[in-house]
N, C-alpha and C. Protein backbone atom coordinates (compact mmCIF):
# COMPACT_ATOMS: atom_id res chain seq x y z
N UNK A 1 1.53 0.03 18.88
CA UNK A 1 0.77 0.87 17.97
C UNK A 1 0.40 2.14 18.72
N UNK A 2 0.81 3.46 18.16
CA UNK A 2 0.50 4.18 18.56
C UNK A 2 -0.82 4.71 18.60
N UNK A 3 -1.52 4.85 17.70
CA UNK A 3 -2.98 5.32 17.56
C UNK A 3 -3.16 4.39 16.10
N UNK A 4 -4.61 4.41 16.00
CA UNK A 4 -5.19 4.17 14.64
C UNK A 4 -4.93 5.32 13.79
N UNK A 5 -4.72 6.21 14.11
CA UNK A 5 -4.97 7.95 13.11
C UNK A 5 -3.30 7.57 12.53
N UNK A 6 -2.31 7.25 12.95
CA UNK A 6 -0.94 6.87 12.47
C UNK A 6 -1.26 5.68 11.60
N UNK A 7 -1.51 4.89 11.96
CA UNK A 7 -1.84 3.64 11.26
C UNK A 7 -2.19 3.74 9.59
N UNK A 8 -3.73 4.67 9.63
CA UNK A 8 -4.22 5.31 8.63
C UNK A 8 -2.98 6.15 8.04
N UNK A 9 -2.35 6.83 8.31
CA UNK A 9 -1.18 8.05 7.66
C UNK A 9 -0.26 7.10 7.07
N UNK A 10 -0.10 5.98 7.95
CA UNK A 10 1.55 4.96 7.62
C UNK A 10 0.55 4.17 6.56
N UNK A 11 -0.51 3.83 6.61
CA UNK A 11 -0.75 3.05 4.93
C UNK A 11 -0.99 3.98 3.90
N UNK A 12 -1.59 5.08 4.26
CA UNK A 12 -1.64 6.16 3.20
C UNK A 12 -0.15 6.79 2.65
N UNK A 13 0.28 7.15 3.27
CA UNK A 13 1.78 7.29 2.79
C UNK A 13 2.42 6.08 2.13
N UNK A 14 2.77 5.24 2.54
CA UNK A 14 3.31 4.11 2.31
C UNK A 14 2.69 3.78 1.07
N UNK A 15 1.63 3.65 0.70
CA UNK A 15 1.36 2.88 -0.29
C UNK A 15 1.25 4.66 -1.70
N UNK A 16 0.76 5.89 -1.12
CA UNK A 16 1.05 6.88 -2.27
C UNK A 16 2.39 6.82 -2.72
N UNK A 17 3.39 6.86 -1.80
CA UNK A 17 4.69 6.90 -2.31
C UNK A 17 5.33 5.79 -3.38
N UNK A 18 4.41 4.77 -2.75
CA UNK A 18 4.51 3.66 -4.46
C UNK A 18 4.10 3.43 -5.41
N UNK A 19 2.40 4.80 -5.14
CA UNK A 19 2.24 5.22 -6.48
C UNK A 19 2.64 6.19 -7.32
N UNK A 20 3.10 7.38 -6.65
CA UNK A 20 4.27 8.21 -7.14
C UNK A 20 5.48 7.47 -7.74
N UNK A 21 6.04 6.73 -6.97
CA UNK A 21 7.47 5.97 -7.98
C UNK A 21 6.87 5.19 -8.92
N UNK A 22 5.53 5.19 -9.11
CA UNK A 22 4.79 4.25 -10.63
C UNK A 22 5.03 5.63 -11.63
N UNK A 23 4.60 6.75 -11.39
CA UNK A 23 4.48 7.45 -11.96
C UNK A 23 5.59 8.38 -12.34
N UNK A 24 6.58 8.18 -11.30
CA UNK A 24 7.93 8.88 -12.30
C UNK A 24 8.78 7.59 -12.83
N UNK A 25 8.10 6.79 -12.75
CA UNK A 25 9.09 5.49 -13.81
C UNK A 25 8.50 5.88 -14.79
N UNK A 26 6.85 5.98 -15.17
CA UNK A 26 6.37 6.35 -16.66
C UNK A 26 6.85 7.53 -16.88
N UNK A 27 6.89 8.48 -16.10
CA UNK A 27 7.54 10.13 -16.83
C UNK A 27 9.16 9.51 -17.40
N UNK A 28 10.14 8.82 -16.72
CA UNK A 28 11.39 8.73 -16.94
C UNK A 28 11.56 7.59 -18.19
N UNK A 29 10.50 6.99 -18.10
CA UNK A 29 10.86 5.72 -19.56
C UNK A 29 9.18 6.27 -20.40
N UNK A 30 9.24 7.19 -21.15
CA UNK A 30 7.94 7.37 -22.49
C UNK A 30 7.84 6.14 -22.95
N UNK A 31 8.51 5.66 -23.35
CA UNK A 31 8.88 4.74 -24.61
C UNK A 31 8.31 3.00 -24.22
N UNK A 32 8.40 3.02 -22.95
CA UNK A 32 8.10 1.43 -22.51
C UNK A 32 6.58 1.51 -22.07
N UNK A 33 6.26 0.34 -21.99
CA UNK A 33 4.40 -0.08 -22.09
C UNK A 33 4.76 0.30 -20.51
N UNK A 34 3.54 0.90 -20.36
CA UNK A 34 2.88 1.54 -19.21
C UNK A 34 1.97 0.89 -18.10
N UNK A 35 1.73 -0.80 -19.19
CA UNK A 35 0.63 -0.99 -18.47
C UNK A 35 1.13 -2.42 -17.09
N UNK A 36 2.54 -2.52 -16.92
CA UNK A 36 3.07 -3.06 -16.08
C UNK A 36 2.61 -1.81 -14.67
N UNK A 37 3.12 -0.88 -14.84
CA UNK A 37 2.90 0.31 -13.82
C UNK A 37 1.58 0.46 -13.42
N UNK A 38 1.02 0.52 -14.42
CA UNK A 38 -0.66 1.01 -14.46
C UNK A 38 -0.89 -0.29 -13.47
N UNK A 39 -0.84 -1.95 -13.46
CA UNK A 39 -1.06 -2.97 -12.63
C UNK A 39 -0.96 -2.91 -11.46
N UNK A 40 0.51 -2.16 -11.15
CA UNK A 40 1.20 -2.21 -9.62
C UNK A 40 0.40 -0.98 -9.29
N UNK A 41 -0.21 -0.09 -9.82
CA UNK A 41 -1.03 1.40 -9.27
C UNK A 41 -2.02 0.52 -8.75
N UNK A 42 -2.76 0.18 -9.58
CA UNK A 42 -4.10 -0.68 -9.27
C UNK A 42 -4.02 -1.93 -7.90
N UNK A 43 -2.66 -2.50 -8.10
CA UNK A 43 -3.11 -2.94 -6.95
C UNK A 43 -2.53 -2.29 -5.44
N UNK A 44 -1.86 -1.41 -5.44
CA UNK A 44 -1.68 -0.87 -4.40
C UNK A 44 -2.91 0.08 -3.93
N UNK A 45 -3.87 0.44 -4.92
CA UNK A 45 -5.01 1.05 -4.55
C UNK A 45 -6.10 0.54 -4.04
N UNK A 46 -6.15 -1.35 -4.70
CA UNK A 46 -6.89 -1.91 -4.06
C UNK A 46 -6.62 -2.46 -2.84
N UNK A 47 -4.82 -2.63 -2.14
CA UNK A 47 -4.49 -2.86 -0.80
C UNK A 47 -4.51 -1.87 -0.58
N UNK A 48 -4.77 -0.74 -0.69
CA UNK A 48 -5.28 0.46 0.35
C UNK A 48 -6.26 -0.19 0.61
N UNK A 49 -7.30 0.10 -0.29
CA UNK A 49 -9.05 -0.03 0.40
C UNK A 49 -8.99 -1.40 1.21
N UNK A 50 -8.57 -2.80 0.50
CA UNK A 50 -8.33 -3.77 2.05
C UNK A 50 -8.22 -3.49 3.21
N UNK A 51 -6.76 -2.22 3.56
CA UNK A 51 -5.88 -2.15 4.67
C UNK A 51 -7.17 -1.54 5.54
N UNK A 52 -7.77 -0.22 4.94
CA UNK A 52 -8.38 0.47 5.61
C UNK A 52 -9.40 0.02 5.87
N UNK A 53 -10.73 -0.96 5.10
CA UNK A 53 -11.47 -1.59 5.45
C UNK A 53 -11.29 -2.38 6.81
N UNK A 54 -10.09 -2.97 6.98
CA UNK A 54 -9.63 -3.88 7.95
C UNK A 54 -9.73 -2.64 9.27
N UNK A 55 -9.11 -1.74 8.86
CA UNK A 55 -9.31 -0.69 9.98
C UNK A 55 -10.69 -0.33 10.83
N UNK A 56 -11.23 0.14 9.54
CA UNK A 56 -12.54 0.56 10.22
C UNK A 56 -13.29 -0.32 10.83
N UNK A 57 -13.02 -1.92 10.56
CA UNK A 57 -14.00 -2.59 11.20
C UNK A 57 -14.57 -2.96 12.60
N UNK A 58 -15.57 -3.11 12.79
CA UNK A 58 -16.00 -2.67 13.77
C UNK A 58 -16.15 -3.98 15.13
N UNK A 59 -16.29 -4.73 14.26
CA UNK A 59 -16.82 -6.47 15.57
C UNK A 59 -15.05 -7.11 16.04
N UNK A 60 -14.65 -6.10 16.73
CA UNK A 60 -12.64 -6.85 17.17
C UNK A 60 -12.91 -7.06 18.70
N UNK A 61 -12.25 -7.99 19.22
CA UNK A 61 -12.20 -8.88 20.04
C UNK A 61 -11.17 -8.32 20.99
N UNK A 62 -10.18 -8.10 20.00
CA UNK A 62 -8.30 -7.98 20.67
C UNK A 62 -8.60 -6.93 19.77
N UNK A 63 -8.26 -5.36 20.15
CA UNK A 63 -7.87 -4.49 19.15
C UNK A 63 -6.37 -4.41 18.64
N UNK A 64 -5.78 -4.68 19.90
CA UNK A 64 -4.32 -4.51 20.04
C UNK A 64 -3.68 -5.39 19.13
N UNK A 65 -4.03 -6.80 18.61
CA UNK A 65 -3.38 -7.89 17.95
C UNK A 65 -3.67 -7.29 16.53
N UNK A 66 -5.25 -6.76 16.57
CA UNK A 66 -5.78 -6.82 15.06
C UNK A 66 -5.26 -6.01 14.64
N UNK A 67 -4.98 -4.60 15.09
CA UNK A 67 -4.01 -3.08 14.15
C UNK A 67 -2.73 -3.83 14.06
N UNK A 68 -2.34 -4.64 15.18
CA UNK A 68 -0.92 -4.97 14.77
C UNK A 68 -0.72 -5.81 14.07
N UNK A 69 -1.10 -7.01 13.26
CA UNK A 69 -2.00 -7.50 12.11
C UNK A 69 -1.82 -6.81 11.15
N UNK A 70 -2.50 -5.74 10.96
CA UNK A 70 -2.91 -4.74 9.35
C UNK A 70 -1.48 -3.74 9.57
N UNK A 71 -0.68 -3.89 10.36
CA UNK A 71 0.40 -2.98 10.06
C UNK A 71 1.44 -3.92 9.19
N UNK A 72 1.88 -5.08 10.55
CA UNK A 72 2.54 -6.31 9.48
C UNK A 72 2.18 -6.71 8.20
N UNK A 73 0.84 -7.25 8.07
CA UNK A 73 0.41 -7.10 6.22
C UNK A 73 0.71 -5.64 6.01
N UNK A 74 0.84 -4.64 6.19
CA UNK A 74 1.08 -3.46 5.14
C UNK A 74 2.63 -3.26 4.93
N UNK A 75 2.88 -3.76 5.86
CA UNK A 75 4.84 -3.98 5.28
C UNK A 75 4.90 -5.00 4.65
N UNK A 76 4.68 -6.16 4.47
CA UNK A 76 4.71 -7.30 3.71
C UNK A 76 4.11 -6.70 2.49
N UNK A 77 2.99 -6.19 2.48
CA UNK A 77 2.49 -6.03 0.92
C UNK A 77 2.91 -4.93 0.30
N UNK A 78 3.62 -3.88 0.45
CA UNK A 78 4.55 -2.56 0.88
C UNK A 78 5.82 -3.37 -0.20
N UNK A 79 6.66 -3.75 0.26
CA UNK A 79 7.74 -4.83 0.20
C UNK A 79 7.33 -5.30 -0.97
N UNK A 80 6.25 -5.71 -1.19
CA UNK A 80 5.76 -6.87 -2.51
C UNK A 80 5.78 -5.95 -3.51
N UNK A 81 5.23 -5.32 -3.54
CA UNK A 81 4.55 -3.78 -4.13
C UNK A 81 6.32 -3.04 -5.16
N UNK A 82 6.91 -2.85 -3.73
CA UNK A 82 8.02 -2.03 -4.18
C UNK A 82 9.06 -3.34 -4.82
N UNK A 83 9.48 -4.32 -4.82
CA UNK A 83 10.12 -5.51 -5.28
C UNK A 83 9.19 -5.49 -7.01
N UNK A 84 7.80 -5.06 -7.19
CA UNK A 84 7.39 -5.09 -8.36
C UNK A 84 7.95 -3.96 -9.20
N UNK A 85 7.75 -2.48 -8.68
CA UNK A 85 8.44 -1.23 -8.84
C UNK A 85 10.23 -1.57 -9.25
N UNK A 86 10.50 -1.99 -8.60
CA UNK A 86 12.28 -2.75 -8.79
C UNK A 86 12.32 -3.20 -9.99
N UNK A 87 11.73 -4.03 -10.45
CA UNK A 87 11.70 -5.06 -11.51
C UNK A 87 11.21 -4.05 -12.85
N UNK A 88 10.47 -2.97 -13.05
CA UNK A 88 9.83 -2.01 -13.84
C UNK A 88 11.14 -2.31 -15.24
């Protein structure tokens, strides 16, 4: 792990960019219910606030295990996220 300040950028990116592809699936299909997309927005917004909560916290033992921890869950849930986006 390079820094925490990357960490923060790689879940922030990572998870906007899968709310952007929510949002040009609704620009590219008008016609289909929205509210499959609208689900996968919502929960990639609420594994943001998880990821980063996990970040900021403050009582860590091992720092080194725990960022590397919240990076692995953010590719796993990343992955989950975009496999839902797939299926749209």
């Amino acid at each position: 792990m390079a820094s925490i300040k990357n960490l923060k950028k790689d879940i922030n990116y990572t998870l906007g960019d899968i709310i952007e592809e929510c949002y040009v699936w609704e620009l590219l299909n008008p016609k289909e219910d929205a509210s499959k997309s609208e689900a996968i927005i919502n929960e990639a917004i609420t594994t943001f606030d998880e990821l980063l909560d996990k970040v900021h916290a403050k009582d860590i033992e091992n720092k080194k295990s725990h960022y590397k921890a919240i990076s692995q869950e953010l590719e796993s849930k990343a992955k989950s996220l975009i496999e839902k986006v797939n299926n749209l």
